[in-house]
Each structure stands twice: as C-alpha cells, then as structure tokens.
N, C-alpha and C. Protein backbone atom coordinates (compact mmCIF):
# COMPACT_ATOMS: atom_id res chain seq x y z
N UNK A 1 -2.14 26.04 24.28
CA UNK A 1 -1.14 24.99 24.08
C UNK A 1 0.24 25.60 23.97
N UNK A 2 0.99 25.15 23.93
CA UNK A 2 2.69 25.04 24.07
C UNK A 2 3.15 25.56 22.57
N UNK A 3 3.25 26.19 21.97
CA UNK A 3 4.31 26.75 20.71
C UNK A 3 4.88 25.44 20.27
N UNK A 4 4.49 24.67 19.57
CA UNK A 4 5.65 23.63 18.65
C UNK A 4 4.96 22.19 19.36
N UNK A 5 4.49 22.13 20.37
CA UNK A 5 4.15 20.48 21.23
C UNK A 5 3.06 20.45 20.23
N UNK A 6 2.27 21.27 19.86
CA UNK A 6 0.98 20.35 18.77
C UNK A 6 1.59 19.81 17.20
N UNK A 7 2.99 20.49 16.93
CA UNK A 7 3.48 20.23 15.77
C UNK A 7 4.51 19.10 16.34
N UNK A 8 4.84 18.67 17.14
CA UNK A 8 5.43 17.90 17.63
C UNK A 8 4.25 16.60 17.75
N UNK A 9 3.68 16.32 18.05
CA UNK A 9 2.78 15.84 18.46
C UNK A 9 2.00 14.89 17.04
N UNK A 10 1.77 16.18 16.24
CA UNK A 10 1.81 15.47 14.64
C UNK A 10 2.93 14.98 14.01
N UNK A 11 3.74 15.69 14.06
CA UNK A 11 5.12 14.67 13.27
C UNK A 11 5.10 13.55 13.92
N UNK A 12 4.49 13.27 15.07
CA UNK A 12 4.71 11.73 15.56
C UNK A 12 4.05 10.98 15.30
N UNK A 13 2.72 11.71 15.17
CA UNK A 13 1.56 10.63 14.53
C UNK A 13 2.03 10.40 12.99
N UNK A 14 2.42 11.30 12.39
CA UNK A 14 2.62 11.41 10.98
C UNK A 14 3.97 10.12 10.91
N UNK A 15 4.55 9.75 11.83
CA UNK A 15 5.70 8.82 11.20
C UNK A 15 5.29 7.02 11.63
N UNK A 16 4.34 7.31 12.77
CA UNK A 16 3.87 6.57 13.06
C UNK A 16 2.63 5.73 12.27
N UNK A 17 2.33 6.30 11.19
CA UNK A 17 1.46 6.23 10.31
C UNK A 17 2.26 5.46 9.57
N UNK A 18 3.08 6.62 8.64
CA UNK A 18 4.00 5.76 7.80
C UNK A 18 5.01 4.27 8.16
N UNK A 19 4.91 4.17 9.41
CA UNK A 19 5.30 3.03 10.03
C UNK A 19 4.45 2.14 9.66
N UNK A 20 3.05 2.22 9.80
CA UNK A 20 2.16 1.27 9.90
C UNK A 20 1.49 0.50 11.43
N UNK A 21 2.20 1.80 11.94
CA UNK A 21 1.34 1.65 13.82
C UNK A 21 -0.01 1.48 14.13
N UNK A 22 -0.52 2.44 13.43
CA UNK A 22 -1.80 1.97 13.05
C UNK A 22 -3.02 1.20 12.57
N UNK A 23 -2.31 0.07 11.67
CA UNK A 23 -2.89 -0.46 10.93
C UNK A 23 -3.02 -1.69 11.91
N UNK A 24 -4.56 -2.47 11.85
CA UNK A 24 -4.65 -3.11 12.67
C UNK A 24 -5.01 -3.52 14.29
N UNK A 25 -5.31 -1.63 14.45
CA UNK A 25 -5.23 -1.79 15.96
C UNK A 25 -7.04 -2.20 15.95
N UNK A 26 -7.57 -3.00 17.59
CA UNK A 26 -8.50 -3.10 17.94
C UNK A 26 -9.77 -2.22 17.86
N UNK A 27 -10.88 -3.02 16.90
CA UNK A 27 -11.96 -2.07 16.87
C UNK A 27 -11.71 -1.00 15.61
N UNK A 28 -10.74 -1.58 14.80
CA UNK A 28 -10.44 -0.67 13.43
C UNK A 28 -11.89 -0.87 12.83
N UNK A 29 -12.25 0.31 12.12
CA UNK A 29 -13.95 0.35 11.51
C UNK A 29 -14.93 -0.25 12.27
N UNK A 30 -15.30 0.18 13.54
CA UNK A 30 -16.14 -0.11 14.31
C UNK A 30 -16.17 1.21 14.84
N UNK A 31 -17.29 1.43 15.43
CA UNK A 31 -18.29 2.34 16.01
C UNK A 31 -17.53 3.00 17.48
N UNK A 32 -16.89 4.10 17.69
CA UNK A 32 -16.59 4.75 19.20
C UNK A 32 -17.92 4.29 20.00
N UNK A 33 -17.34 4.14 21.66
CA UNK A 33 -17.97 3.89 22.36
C UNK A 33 -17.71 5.18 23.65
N UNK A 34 -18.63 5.66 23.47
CA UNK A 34 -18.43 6.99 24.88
C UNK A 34 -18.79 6.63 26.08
N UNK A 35 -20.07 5.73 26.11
CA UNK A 35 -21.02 5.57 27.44
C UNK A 35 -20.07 5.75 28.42
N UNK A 36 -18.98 5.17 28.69
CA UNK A 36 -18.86 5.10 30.02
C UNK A 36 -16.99 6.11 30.17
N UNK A 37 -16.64 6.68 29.36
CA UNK A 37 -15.93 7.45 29.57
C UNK A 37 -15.48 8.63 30.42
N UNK A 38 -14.85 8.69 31.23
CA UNK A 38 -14.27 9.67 32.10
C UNK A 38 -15.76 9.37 33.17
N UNK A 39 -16.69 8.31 33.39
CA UNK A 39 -17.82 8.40 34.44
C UNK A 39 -16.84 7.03 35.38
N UNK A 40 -17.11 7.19 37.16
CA UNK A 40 -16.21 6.71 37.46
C UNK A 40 -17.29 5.08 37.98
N UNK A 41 -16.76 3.60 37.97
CA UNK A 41 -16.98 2.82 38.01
C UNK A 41 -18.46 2.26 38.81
N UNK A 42 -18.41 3.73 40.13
CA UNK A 42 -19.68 3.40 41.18
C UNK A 42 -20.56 4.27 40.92
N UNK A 43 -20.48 5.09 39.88
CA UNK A 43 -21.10 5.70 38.97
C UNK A 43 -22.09 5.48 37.55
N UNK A 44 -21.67 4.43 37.07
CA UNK A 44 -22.02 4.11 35.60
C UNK A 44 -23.02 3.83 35.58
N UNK A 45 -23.74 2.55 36.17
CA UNK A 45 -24.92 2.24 36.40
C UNK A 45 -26.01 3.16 36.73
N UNK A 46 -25.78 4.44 37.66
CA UNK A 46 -26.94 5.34 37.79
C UNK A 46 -26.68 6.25 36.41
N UNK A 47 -25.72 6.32 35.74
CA UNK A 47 -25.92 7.38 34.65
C UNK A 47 -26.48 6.57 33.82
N UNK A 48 -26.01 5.32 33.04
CA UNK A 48 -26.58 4.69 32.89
C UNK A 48 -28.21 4.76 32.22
N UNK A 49 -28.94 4.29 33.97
CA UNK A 49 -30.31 4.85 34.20
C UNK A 49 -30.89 5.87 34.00
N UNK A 50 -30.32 7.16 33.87
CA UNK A 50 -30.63 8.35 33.85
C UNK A 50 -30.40 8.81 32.61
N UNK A 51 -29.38 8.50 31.94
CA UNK A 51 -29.44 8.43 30.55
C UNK A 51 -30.45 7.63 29.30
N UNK A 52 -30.28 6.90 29.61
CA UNK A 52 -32.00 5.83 29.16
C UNK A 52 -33.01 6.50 29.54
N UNK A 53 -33.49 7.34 30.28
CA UNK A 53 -34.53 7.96 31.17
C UNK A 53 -34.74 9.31 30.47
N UNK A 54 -33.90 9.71 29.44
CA UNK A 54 -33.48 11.07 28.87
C UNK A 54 -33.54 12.00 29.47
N UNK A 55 -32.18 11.52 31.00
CA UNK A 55 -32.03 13.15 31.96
C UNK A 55 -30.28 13.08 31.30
N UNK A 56 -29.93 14.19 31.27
CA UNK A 56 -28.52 14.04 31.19
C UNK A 56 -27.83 15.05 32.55
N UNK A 57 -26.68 14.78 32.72
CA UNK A 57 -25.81 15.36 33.88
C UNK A 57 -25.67 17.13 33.57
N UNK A 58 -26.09 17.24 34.88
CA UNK A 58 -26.28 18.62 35.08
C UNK A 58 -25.12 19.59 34.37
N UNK A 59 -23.85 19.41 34.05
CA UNK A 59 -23.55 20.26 33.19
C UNK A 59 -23.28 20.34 32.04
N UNK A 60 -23.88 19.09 31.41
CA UNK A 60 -24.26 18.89 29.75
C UNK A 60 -25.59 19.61 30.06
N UNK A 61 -26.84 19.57 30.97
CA UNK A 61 -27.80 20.49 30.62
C UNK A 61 -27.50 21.91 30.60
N UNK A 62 -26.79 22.43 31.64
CA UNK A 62 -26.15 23.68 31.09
C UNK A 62 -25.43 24.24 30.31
N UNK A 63 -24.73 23.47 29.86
CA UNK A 63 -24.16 23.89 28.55
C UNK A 63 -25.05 23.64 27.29
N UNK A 64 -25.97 22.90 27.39
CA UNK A 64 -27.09 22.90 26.34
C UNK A 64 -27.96 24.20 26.60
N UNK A 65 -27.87 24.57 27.77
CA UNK A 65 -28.79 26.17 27.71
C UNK A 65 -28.31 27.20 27.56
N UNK A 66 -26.65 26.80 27.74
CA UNK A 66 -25.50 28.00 27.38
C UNK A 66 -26.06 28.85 25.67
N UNK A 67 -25.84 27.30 25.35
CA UNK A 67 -25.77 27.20 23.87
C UNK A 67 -27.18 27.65 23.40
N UNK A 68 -28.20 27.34 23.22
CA UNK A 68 -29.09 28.06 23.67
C UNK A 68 -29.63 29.60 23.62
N UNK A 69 -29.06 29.71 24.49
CA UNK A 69 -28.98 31.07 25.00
C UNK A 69 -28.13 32.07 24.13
N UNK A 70 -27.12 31.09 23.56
CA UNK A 70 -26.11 32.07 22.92
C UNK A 70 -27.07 32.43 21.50
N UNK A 71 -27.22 31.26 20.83
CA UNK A 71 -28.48 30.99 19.65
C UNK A 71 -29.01 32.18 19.95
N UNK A 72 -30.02 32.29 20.92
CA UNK A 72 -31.42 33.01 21.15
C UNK A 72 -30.56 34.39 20.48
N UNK A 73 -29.37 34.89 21.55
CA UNK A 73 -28.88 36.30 21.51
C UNK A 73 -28.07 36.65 20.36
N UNK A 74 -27.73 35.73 19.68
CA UNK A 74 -27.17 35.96 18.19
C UNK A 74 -28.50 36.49 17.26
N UNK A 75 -29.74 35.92 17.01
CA UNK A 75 -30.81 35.86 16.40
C UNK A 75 -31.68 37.29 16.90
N UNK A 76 -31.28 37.60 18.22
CA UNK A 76 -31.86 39.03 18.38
C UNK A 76 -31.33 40.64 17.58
N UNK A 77 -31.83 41.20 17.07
CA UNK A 77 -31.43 42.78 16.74
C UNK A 77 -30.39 43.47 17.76
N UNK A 78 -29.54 44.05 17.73
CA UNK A 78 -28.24 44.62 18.62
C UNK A 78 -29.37 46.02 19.24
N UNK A 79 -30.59 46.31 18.71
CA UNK A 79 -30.99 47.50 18.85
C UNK A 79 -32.32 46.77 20.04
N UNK A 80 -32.72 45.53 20.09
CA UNK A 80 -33.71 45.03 20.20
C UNK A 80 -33.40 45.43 21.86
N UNK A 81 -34.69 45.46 22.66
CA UNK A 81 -34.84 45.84 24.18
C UNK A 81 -34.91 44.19 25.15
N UNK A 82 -34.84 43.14 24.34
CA UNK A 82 -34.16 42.20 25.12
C UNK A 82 -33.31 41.29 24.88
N UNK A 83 -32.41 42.34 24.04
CA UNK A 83 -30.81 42.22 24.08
C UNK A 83 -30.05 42.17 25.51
N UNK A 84 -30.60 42.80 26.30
CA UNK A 84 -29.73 43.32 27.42
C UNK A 84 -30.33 42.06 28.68
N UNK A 85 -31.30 41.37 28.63
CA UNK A 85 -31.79 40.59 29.29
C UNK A 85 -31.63 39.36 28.82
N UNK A 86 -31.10 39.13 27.69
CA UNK A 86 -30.56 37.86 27.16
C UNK A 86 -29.13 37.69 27.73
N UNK A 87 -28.47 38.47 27.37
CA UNK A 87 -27.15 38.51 27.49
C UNK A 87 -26.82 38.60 29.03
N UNK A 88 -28.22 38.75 30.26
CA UNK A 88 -28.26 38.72 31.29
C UNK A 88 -28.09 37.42 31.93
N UNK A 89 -29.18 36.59 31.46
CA UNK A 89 -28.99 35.03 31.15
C UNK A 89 -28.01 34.23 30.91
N UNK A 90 -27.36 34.93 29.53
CA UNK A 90 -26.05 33.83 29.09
C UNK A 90 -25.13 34.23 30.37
N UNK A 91 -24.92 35.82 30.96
CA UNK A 91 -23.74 35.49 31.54
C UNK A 91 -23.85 34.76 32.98
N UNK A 92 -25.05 34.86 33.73
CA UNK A 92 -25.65 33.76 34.78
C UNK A 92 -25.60 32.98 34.42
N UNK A 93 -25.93 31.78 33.26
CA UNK A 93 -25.30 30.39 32.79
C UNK A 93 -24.23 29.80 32.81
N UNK A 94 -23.37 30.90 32.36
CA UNK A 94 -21.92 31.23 32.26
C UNK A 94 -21.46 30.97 33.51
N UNK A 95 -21.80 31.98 34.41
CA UNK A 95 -21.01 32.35 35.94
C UNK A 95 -21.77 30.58 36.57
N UNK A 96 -22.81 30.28 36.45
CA UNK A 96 -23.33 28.92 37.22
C UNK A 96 -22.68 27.87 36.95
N UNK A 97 -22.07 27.72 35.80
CA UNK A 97 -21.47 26.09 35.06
C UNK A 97 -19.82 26.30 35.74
N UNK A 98 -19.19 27.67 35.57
CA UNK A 98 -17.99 28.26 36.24
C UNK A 98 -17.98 27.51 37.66
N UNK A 99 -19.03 28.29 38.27
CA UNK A 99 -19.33 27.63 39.63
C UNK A 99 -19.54 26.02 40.32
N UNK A 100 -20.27 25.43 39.26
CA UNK A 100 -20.31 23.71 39.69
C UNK A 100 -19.47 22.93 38.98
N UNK A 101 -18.37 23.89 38.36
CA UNK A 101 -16.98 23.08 37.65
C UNK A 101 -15.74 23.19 39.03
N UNK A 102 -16.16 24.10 40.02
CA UNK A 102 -15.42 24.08 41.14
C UNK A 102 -13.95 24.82 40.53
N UNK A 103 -13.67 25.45 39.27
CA UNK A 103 -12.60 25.98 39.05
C UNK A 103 -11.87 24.49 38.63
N UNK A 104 -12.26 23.74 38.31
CA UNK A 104 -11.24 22.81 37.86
C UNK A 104 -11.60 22.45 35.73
N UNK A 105 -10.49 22.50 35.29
CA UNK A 105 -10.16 22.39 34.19
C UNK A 105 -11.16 21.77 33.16
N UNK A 106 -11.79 21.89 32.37
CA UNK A 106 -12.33 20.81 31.35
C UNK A 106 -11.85 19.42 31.43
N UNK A 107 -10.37 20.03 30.65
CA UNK A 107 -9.69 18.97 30.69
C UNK A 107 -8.33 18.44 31.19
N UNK A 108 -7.32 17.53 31.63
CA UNK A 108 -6.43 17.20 31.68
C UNK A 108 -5.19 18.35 31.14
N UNK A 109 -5.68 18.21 30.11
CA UNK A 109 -4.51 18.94 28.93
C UNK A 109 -4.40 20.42 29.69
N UNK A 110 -5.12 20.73 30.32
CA UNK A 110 -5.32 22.20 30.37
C UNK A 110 -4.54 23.02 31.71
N UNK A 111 -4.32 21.91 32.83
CA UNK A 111 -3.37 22.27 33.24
C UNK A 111 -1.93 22.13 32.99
N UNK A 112 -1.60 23.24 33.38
CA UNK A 112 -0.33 23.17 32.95
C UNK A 112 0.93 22.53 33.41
N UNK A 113 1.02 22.22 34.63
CA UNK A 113 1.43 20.99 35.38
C UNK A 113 1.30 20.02 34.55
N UNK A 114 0.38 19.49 34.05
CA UNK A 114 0.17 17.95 33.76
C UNK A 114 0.88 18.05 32.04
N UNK A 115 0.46 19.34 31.52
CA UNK A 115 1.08 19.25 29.74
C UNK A 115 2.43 19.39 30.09
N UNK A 116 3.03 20.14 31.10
CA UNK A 116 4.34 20.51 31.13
C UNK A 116 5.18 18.96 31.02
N UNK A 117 4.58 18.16 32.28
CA UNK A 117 5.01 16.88 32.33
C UNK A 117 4.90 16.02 30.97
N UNK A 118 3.91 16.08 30.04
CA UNK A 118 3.91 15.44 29.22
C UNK A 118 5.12 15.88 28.12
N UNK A 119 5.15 17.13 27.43
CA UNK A 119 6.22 17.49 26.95
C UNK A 119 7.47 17.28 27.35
N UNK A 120 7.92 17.11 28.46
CA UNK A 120 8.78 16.91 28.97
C UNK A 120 9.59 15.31 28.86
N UNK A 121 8.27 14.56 29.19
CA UNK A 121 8.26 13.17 28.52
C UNK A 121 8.66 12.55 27.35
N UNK A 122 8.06 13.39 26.11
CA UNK A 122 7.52 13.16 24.78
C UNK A 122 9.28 13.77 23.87
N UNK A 123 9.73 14.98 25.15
CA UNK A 123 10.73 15.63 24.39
C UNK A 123 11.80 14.84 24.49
C-alpha cells in the first residue's frame, strides 16, 4: 500500500462515523451475503450448483491444499527426510495457482494503476 492512503483512508471513516454516516445504512445487523460476489451474472447459477454439490472453484481448492500443505510442513521436524518433498509440493501448488491466476492480481487494490487513481481521487 501507499505510505499515509491507509491512514488517510481511516481518518475518513473515523469522521464519517462521528458524522453519523453510518448509522442506518441497509441491512444494519443482518447477516453478509457473499454467494454471489465478484462471480459474473452467466455464471452464478452453475456455481451456485456446484457449490450445493460441495465442489468449490478450482482455486479455492488450491489454496485449500496450499494451506494444507503448508500445515503438513510446519508439523514436520526441519531434520525429518520428507521435509524436502513437502516443501516440493507446496512450491508446485504455489507455482500452479501462480499459473491459473494468469499473473493477474488478487485484487483490484493491488494494481497500481487502479490505487494510484483512487488516491488521486480521494486526495
């Protein structure tokens, strides 16, 4: 992140609070809804299905084996003889999720193009 935009960022929420911006907005004390977030419209319905079905999208399963994997190799001895074949694994998990992310960002925020613009906005 940017030096000062996350403290920037809170002082705004922080006055906006004391404003009372908050108070009142839609769905106050009710339950987040994820299902259909960042999945795109001709999409939903098969995840949907597949989610009810208890498959999840191929790189929530890899990152569940990331994780996993990391578990397994934390829990092994540094001296142990498949130390070196674990850590073989995590970094093939690693390099595979790299690979079907196509090099594109997690998230939004993360390029820097797009935060630059926002700061820029906000400033």
């Amino acid at each position: 992140m940017i030096p000062g935009f996350e403290a920037l960022v809170e002082q705004r929420i922080k006055k906006a609070q004391e404003k009372g911006e908050f108070d009142n907005l839609k769905g106050t004390n009710k339950p987040l809804k994820f299902d259909d977030q960042n999945v795109p419209q001709e999409l939903r319905l098969a995840t949907k299905i597949l989610k009810n079905s208890g498959f999840l999208p191929p790189e929530i399963e890899l990152k569940k084996k990331i994780t996993n994997t990391q578990q397994l190799l934390e829990s092994v001895h540094v001296d142990s003889p498949e130390r070196p074949t674990i850590q073989k694994k995590l970094n093939y998990l690693i390099t595979k999720l790299n690979t079907q992310r196509g090099g594109r960002p997690l998230s939004p925020l993360a390029s820097n193009v797009y935060r630059d613009n926002i700061v820029k906005k906000i400033s």
